[in-house]
Protein backbone atom coordinates (compact mmCIF):
# COMPACT_ATOMS: atom_id res chain seq x y z
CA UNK A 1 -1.62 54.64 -36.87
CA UNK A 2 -2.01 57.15 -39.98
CA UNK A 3 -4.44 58.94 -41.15
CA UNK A 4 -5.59 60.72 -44.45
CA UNK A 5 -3.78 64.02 -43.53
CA UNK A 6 -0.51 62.18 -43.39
CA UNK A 7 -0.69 61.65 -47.61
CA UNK A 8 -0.93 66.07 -48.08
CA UNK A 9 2.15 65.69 -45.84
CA UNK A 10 5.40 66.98 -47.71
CA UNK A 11 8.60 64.27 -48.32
CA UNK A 12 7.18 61.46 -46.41
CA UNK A 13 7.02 63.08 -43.14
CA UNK A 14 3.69 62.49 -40.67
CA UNK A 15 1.71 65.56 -41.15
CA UNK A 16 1.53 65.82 -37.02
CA UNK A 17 5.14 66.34 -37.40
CA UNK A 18 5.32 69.05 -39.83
CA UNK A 19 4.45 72.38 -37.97
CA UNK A 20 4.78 74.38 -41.39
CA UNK A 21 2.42 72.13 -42.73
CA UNK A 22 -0.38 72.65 -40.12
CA UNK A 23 0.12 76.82 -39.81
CA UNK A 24 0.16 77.12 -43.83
CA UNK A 25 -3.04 75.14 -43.60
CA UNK A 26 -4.81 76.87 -40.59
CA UNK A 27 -3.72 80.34 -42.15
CA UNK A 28 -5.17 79.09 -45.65
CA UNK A 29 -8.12 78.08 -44.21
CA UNK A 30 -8.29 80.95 -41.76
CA UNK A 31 -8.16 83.81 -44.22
CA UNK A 32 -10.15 82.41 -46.60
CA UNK A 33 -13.59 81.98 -43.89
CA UNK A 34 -12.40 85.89 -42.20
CA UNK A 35 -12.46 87.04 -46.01
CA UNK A 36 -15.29 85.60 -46.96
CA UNK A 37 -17.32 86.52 -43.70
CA UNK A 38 -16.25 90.35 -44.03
CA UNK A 39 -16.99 90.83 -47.74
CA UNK A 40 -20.46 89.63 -47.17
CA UNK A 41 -20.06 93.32 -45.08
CA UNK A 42 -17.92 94.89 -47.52
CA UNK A 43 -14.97 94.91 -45.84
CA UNK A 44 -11.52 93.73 -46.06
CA UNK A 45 -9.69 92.34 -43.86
CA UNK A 46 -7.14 95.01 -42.95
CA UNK A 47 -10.13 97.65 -42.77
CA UNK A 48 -11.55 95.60 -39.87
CA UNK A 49 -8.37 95.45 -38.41
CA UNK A 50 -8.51 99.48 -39.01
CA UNK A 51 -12.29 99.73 -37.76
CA UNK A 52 -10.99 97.49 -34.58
CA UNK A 53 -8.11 99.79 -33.58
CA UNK A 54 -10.80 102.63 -34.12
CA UNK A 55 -12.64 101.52 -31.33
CA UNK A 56 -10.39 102.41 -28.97
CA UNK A 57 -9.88 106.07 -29.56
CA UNK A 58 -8.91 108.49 -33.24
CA UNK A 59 -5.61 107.25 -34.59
CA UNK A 60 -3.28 108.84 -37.11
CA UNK A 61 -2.49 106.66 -40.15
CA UNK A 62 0.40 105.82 -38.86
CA UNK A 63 -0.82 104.66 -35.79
CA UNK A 64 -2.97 102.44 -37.83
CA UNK A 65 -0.32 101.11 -39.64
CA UNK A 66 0.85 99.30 -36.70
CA UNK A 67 -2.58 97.28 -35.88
CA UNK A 68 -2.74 96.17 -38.99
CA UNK A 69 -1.54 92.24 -39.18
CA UNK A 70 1.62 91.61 -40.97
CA UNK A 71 0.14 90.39 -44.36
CA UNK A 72 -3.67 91.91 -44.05
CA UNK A 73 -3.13 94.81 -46.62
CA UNK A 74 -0.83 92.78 -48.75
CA UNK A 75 -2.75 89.28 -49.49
CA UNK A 76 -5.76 91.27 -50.71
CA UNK A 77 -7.41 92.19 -53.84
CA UNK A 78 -8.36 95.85 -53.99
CA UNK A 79 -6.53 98.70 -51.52
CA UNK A 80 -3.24 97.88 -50.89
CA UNK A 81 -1.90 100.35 -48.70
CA UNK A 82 -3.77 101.97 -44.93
CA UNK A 83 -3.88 105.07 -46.45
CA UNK A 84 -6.49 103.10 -49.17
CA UNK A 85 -8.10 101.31 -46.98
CA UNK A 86 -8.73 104.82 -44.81
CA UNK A 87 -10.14 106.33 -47.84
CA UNK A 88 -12.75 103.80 -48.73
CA UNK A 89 -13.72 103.61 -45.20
CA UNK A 90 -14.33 107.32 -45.54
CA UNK A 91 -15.68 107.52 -48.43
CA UNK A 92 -18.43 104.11 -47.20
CA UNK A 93 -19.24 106.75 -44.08
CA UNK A 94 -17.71 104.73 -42.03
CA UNK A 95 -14.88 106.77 -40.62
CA UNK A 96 -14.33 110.47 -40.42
CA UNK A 97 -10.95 112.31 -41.48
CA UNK A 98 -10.48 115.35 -38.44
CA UNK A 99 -6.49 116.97 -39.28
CA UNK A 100 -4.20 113.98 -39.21
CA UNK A 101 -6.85 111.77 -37.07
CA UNK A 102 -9.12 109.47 -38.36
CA UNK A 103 -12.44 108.31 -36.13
CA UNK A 104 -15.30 105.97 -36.48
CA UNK A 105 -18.80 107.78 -37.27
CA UNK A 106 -21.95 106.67 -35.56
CA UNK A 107 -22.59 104.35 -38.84
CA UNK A 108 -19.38 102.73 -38.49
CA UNK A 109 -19.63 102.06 -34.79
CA UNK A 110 -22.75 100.46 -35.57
CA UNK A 111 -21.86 98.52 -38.65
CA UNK A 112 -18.69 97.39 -36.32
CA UNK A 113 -20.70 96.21 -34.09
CA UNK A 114 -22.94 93.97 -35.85
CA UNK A 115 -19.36 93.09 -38.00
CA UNK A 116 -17.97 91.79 -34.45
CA UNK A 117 -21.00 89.40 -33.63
CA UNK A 118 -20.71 87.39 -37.08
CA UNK A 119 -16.51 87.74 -36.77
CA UNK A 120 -17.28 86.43 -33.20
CA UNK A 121 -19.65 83.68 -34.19
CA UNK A 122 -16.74 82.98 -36.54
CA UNK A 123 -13.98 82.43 -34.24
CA UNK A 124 -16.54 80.06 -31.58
CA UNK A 125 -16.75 77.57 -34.75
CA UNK A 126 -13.41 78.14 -35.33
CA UNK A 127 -11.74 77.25 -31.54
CA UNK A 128 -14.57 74.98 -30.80
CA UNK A 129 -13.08 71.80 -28.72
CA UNK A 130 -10.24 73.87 -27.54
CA UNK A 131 -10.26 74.91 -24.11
CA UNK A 132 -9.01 78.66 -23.26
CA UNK A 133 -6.02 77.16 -21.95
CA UNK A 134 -4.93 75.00 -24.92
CA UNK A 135 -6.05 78.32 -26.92
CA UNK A 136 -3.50 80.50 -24.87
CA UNK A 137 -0.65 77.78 -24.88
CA UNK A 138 -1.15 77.36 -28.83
CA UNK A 139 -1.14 81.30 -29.35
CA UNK A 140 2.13 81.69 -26.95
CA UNK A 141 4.02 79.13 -28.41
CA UNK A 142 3.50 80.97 -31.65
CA UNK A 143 4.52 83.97 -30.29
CA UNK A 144 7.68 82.51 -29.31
CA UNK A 145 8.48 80.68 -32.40
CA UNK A 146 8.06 84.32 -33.92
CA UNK A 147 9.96 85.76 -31.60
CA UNK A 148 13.01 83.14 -32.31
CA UNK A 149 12.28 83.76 -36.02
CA UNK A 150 13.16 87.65 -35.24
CA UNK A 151 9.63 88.99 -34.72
CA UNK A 152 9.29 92.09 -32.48
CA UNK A 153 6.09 93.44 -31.67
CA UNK A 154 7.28 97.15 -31.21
């Protein structure tokens, strides 16, 4: 039995068969809705990932380097490096620059919070039908296939 998806599959192959396929797809689709849902906040992707790691405790930049996903700063319009993304956070009020750390104000711990509930909403639509376990057993496999790809998570 075949279904629409299997005619967008590359050279003939059953679209349930092509793994590339169904990541490129998910990570189109994926980055578009996250992109979409943080401008509407005036944010980019890799300064939510900033804002995020913020949460925990002041970070130096290059700290904040690390949380940042591999291709946040780089499929972007607009800043393209942390230290640009650091500066218009600053500059929005929503982080504060003290020596080499940098810490979310009382704005941006508010904004980030209201930020989180719509990115939250977000990922409910987005995983709805798939039980925590499938969730962890996709996310894991991934992590492997990384992993044998030469991925290290330092």
């Amino acid at each position: 039995m075949s279904d629409a998806t299997d005619q967008d599959a590359p050279s003939g192959r059953s679209a349930e068969q092509m793994l590339s396929y169904w990541i490129t797809l998910v990570d189109s689709l994926l980055t578009s809705r996250v992109n979409e849902s943080l401008a509407e906040h005036g944010l980019t992707r890799a300064q939510w990932q900033l804002m995020n790691a913020l949460t925990e405790r002041p970070q130096t930049t290059e700290e904040l380097g690390g949380s940042l996903a591999p291709a946040a700063a780089a499929t972007e319009e607009g800043p393209r490096t942390v230290e640009e993304h650091l500066d218009e956070l600053v500059e929005s009020g929503w982080l504060v620059a003290e020596g080499e750390l940098y810490t979310l104000t009382s704005t941006g711990r508010i904004s980030g919070e209201r930020v989180a509930a719509v990115v939250e909403e977000l990922r409910a639509e987005i995983t709805e039908g798939i039980s925590e376990d499938e969730y962890r057993v996709v996310v894991g496999s991934l992590r492997t296939m990384a992993g044998n790809l030469g991925w290290s998570h330092a």
